[in-house]
Structure formats: structure tokens, C-alpha cells
N, C-alpha and C. Protein backbone atom coordinates (compact mmCIF):
# COMPACT_ATOMS: atom_id res chain seq x y z
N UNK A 1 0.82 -1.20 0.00
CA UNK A 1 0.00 0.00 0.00
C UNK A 1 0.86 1.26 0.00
N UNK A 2 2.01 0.95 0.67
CA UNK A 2 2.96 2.85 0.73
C UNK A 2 3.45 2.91 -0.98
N UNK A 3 3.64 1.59 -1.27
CA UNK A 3 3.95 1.67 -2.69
C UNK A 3 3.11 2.84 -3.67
N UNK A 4 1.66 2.31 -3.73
CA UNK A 4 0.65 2.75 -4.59
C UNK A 4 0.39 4.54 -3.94
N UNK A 5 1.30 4.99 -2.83
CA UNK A 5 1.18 6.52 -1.83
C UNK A 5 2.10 6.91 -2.66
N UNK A 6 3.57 6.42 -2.39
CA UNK A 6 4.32 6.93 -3.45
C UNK A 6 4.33 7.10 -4.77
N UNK A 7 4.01 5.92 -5.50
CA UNK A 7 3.34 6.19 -6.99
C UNK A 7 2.85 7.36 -7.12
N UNK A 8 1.52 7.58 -6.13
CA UNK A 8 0.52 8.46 -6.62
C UNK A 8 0.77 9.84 -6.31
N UNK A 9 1.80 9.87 -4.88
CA UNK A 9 2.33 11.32 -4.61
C UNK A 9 3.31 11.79 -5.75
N UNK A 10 3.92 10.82 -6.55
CA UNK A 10 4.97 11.03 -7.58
C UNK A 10 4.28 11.71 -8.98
N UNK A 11 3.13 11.33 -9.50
CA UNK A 11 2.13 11.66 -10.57
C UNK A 11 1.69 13.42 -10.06
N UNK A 12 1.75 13.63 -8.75
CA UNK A 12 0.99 14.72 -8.80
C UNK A 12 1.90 16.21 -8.45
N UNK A 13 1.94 16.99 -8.56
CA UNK A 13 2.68 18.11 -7.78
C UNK A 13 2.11 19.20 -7.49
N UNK A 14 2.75 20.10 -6.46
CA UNK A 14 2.21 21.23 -5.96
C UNK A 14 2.87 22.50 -6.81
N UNK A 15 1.40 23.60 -6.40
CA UNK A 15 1.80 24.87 -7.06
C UNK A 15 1.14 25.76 -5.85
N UNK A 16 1.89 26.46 -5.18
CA UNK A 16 1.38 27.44 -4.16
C UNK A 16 1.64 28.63 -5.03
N UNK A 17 0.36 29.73 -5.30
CA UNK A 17 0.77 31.10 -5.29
C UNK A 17 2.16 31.66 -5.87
N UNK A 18 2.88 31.57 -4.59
CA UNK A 18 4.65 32.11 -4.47
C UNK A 18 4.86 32.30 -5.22
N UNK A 19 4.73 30.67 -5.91
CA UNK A 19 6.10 30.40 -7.05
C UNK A 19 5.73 31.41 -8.18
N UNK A 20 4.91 31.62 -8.73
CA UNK A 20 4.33 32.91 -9.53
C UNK A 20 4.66 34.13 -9.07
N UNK A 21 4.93 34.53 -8.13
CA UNK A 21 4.47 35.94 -7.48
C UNK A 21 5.55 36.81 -8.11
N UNK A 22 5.31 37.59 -9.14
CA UNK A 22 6.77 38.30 -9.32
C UNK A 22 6.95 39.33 -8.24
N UNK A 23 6.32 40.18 -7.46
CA UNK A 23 6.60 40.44 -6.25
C UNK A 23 7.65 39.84 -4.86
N UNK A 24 7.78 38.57 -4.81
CA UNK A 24 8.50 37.83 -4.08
C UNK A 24 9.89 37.75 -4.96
N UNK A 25 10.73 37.52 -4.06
CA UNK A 25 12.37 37.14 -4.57
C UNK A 25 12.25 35.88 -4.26
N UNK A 26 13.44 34.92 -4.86
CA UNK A 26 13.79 33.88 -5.23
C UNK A 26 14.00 33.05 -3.52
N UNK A 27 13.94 34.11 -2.67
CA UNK A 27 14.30 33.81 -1.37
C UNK A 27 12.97 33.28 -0.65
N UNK A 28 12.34 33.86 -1.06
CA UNK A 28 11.00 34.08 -0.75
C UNK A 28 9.64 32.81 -1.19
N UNK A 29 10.80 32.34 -2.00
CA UNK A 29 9.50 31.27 -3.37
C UNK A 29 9.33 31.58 -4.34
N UNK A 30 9.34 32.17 -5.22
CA UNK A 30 9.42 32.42 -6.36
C UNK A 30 10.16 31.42 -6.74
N UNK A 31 9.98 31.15 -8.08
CA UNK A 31 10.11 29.69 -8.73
C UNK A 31 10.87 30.17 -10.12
N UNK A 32 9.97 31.15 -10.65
CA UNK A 32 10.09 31.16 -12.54
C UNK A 32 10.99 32.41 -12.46
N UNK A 33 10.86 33.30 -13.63
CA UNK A 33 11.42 34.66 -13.74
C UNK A 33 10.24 35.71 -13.41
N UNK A 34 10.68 36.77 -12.84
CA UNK A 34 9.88 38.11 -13.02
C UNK A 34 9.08 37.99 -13.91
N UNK A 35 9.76 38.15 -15.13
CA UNK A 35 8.91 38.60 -16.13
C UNK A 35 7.67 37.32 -16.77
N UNK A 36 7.78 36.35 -16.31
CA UNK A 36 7.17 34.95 -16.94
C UNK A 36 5.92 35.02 -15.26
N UNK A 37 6.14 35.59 -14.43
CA UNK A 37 5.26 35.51 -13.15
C UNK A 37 4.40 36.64 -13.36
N UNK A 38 3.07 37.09 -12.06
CA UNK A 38 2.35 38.01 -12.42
C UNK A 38 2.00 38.53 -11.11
N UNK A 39 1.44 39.21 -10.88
CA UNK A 39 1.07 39.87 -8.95
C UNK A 39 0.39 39.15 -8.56
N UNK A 40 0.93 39.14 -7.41
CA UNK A 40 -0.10 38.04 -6.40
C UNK A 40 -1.77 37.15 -7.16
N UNK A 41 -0.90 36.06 -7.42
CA UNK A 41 -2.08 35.14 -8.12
C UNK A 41 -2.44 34.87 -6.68
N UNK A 42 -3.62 33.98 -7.27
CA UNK A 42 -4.07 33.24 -6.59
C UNK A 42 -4.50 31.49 -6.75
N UNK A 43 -4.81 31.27 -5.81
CA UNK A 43 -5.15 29.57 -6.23
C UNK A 43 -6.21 29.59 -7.24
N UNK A 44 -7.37 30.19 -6.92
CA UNK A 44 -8.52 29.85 -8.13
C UNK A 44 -8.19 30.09 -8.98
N UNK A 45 -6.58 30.93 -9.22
CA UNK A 45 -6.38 31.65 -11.06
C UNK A 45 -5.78 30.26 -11.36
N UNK A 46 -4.96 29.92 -10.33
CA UNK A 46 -3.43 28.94 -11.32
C UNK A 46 -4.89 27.33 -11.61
N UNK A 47 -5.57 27.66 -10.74
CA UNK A 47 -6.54 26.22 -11.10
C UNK A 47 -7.46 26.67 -12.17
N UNK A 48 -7.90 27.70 -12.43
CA UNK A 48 -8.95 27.78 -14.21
C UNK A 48 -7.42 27.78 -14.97
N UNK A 49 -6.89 28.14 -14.92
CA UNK A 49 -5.42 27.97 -16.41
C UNK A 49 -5.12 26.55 -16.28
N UNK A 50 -5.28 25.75 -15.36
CA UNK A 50 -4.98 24.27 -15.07
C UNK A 50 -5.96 23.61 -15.70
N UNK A 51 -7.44 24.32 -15.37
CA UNK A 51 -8.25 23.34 -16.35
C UNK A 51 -8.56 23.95 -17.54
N UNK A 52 -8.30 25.14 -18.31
CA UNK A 52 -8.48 25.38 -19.25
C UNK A 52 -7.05 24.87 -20.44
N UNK A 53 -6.23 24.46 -19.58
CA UNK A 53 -4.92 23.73 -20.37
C UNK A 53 -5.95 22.05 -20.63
N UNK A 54 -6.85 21.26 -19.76
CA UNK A 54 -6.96 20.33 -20.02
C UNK A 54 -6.34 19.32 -19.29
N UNK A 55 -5.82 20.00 -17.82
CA UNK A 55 -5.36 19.11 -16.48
C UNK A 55 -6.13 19.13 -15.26
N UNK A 56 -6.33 18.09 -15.17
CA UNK A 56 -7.68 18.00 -13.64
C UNK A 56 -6.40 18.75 -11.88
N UNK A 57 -6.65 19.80 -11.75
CA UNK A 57 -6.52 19.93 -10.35
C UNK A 57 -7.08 19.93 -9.51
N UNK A 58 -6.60 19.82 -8.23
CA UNK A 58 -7.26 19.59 -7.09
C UNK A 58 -6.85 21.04 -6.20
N UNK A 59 -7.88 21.50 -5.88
CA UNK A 59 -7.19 22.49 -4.54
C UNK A 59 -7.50 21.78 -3.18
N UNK A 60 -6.48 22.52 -2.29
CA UNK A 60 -6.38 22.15 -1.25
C UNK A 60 -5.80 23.17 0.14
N UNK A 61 -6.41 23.52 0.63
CA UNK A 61 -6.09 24.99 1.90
C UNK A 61 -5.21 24.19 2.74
N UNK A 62 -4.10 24.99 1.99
CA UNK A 62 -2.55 24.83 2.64
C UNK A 62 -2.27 25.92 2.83
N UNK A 63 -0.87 26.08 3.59
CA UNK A 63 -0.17 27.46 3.38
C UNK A 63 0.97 27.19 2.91
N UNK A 64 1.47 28.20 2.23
CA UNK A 64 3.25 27.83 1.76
C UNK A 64 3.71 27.79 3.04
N UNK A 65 5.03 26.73 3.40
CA UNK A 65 5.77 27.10 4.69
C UNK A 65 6.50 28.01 4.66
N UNK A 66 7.33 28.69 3.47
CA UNK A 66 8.18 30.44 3.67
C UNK A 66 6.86 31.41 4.15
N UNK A 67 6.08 31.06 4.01
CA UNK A 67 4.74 31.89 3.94
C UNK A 67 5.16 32.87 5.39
N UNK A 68 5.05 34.48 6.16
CA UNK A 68 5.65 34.92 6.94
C UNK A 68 4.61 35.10 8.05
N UNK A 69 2.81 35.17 6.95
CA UNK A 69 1.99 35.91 7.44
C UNK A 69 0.93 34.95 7.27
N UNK A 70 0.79 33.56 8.35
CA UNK A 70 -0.12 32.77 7.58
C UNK A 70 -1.47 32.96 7.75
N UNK A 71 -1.83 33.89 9.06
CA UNK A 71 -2.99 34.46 8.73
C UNK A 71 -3.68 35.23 7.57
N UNK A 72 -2.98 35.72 6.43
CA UNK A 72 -3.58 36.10 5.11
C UNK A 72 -4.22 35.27 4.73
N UNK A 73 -5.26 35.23 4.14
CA UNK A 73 -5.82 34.77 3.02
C UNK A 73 -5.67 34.46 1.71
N UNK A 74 -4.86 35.92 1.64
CA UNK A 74 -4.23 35.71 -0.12
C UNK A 74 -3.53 34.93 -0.14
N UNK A 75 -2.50 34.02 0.90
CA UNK A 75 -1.41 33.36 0.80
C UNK A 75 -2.23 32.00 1.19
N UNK A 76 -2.87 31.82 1.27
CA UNK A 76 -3.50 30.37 1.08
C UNK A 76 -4.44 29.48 0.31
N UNK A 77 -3.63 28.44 0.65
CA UNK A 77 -4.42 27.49 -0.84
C UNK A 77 -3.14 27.19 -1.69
N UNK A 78 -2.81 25.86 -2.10
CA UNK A 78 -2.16 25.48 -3.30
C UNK A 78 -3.01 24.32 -4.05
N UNK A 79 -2.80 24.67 -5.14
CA UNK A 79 -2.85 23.48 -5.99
C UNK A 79 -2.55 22.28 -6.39
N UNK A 80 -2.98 20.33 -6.55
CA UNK A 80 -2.11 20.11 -6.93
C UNK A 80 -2.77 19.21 -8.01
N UNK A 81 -1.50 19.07 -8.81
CA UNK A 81 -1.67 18.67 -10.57
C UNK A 81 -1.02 17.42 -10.98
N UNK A 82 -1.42 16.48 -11.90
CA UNK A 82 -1.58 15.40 -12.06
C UNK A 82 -0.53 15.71 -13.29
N UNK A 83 0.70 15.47 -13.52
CA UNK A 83 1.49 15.24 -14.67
C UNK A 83 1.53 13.79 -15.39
N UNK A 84 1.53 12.86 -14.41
CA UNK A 84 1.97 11.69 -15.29
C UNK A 84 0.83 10.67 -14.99
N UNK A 85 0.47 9.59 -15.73
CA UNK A 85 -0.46 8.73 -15.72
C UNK A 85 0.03 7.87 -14.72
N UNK A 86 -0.72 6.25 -14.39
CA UNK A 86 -0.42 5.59 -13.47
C UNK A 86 0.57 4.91 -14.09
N UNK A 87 0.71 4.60 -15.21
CA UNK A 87 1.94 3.87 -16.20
C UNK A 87 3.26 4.96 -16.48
N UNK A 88 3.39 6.20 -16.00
CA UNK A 88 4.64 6.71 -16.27
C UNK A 88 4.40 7.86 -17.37
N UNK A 89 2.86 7.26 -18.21
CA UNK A 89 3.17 8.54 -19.42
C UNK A 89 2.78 9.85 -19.02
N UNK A 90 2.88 10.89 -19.91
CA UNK A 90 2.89 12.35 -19.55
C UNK A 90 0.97 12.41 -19.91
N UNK A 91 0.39 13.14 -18.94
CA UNK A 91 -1.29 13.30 -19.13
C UNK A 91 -1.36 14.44 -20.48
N UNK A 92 -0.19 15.35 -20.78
CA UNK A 92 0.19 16.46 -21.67
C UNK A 92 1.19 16.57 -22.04
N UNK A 93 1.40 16.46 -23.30
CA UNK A 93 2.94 16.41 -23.74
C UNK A 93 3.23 17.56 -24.02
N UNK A 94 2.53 18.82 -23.73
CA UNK A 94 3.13 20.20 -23.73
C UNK A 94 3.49 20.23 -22.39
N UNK A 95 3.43 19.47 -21.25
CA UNK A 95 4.00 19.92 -20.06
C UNK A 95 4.34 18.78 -19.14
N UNK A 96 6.01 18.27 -20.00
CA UNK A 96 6.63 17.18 -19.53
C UNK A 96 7.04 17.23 -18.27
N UNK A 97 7.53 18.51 -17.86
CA UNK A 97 7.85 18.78 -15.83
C UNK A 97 7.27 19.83 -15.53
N UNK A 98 7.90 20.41 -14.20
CA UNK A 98 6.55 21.25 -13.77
C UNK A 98 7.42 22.76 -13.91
N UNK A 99 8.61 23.02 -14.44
CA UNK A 99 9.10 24.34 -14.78
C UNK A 99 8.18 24.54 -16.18
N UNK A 100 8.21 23.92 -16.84
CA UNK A 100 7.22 24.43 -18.23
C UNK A 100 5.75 24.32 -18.26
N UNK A 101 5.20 23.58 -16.97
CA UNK A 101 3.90 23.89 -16.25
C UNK A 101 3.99 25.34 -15.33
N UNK A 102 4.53 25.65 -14.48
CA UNK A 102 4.82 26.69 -13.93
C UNK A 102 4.95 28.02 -14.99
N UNK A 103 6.03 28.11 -16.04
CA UNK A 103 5.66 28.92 -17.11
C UNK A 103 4.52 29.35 -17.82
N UNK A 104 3.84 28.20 -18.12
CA UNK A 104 2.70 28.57 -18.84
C UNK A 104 1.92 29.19 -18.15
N UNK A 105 1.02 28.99 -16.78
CA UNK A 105 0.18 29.08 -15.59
C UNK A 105 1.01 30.65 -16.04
N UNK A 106 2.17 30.94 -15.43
CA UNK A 106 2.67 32.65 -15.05
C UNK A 106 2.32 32.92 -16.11
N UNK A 107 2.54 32.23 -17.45
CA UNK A 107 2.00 33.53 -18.48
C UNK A 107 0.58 33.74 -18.82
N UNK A 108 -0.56 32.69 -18.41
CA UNK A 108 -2.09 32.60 -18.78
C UNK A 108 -2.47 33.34 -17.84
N UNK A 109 -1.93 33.28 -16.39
CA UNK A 109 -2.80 33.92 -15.40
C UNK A 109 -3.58 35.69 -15.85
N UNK A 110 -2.07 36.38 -16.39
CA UNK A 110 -2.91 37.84 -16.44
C UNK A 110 -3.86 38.25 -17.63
N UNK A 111 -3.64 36.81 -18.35
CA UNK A 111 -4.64 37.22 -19.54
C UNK A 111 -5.61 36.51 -19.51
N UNK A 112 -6.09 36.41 -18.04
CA UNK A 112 -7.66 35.52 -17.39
C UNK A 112 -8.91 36.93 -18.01
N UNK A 113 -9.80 36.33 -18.07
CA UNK A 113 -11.29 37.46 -18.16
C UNK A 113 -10.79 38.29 -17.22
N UNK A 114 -11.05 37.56 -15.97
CA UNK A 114 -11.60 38.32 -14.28
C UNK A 114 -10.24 39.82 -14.17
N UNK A 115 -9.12 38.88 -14.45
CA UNK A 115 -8.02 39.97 -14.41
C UNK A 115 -7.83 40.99 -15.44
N UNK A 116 -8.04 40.84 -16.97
CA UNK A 116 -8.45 41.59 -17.44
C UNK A 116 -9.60 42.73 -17.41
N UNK A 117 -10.55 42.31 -16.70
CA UNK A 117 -11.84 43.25 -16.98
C UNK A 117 -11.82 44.37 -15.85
N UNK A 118 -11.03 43.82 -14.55
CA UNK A 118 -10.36 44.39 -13.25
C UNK A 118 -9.67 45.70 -13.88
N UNK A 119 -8.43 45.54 -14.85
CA UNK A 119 -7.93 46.43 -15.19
C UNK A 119 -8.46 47.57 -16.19
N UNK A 120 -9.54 46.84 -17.01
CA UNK A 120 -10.31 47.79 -17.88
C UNK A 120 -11.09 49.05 -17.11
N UNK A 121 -12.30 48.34 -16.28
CA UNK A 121 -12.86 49.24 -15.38
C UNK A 121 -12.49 49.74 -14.54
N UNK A 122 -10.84 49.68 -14.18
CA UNK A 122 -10.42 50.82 -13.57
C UNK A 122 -9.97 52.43 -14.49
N UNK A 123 -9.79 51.87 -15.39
CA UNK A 123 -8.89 53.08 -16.11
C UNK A 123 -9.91 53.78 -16.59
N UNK A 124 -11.41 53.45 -16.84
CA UNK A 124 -12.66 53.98 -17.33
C UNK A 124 -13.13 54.82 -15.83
N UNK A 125 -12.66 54.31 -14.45
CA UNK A 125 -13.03 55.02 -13.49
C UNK A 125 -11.92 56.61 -13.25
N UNK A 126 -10.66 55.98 -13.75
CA UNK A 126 -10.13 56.84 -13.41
C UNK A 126 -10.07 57.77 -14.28
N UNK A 127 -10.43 58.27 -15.95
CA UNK A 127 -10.30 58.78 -16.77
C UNK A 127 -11.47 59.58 -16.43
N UNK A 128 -13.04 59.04 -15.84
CA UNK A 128 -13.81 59.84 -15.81
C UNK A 128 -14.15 60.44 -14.41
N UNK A 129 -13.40 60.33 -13.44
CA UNK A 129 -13.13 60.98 -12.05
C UNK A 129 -11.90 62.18 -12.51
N UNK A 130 -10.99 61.75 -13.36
CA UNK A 130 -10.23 62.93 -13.79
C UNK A 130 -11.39 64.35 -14.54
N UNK A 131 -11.75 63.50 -15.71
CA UNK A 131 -12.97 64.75 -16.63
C UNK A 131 -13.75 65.10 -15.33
N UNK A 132 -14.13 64.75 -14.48
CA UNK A 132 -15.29 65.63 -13.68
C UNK A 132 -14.90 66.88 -12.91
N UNK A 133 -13.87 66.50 -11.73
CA UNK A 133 -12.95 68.08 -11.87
C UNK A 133 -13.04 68.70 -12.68
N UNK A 134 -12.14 68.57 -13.61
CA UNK A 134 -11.98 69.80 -15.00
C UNK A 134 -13.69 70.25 -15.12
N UNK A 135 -14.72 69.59 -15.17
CA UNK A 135 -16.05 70.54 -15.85
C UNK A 135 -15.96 70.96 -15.04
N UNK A 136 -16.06 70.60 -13.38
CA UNK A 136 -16.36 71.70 -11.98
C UNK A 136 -15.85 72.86 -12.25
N UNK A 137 -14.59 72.95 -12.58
CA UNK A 137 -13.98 74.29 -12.35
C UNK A 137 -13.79 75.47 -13.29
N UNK A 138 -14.51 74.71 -14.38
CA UNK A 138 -15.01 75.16 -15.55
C UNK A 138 -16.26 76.38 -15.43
N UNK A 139 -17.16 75.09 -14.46
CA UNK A 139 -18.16 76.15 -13.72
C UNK A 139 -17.88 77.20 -13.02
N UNK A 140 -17.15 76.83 -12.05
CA UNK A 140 -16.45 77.85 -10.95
C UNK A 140 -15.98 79.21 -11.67
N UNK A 141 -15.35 79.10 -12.70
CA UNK A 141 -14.49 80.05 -13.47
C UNK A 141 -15.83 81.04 -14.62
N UNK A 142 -16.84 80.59 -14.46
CA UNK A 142 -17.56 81.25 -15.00
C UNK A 142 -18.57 82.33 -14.39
């Protein structure tokens, strides 16, 4: 039976947050490069890019152990992902280990809907909180 534990702990691996975080240093957890990571993901992001690649994950409320502040929220929760079948083969042959799983996840995360649409409707808030001043004082000056 520890046999078929190990097997099955061997097929699967973890992805906490961190390793993405281009915010964090290499000291810290960070895994990939800056530029291939994105701001503070989260578990529900790296798990829709997990199943929208076509890999079954599992979440699970962990904390990273570098983690400093484990009362956050944002810092909890990892993922974990099924690379290899029970026979050895790869479930995806675009993502033979978990550095080129880890890559992909950092680069899908910021081009999610949720994170995109976050950044749209801000810049529409802030463009038209800027124009409203300017008419006020428009008034004022008249």
C-alpha cells in the first residue's frame, strides 16, 4: 500500500501562489522569472489555467511554509496537478515537468477574463473621475 502513496504522490505536484508571485524574490519562493510571473495570483487563477490547459486539479487549503503571514488569506491554498499517468506517461505532452507547467500558468494567469476586466474598469473610473474636476472648475471660473 505505501507503494501505490508513493506512486501516486509522484504523478501529482504542488503549485502554491509564491512560485508565480513576481513580487517575491527567489528567497522568498518564487520559482520562474519576473517577467514569466504576475502579482499576487491566486489559487482559483493557477486552477482555471490548469483546467483550461486540459489538467484535472485539485485544490487544497494549505499554506506555503516560507509563507511569513499565515494568517492572510491571499497566501492560502495550493494546488495540486496530475502530470503523469499511473503507467509513467505524460497526461500532456506540452507539459513534460513542472518548470514548463509553472511557465505557462505565469503567463495565462494575467490574460484571465476576471483579471483583465479588473484592469479595464479601472482606467474607465479613473479617466472619468479625472474629466469631472476639470467641468467643476469650468463652472467655478464662469
Amino acid at each position: 500500500m505505501a507503494a501505490t502513496v508513493a506512486s501516486s504522490s509522484e504523478r501529482f505536484l504542488c503549485i502554491y501562489p509564491a512560485y508565480l508571485n513576481s513580487k517575491k524574490t527567489l528567497a522568498e519562493g518564487r520559482r520562474i522569472p519576473k517577467k514569466s510571473g504576475c502579482e499576487n495570483p491566486t489559487f482559483g487563477e493557477i486552477k482555471d489555467v490548469c483546467v483550461a490547459a486540459g489538467l484535472k486539479p485539485l485544490v487544497e487549503s494549505k499554506f506555503y511554509p516560507r509563507e511569513l503571514y499565515k494568517s492572510d488569506a491571499a497566501s492560502r491554498g495550493r494546488v495540486r496537478v496530475q502530470l503523469k499517468n499511473e503507467d509513467g506517461s505524460l497526461v500532456d505532452p506540452r507539459f513534460p515537468n513542472k518548470k514548463t507547467l509553472l511557465l505557462h500558468v505565469g503567463e495565462m494567469i494575467p490574460k484571465l477574463k476576471a483579471r483583465t476586466s479588473k484592469g479595464g474598469s479601472g482606467d474607465g473610473a479613473q479617466t472619468s473621475s479625472q474629466a469631472g474636476p476639470k467641468s467643476k472648475k469650468q463652472k467655478k471660473r464662469r
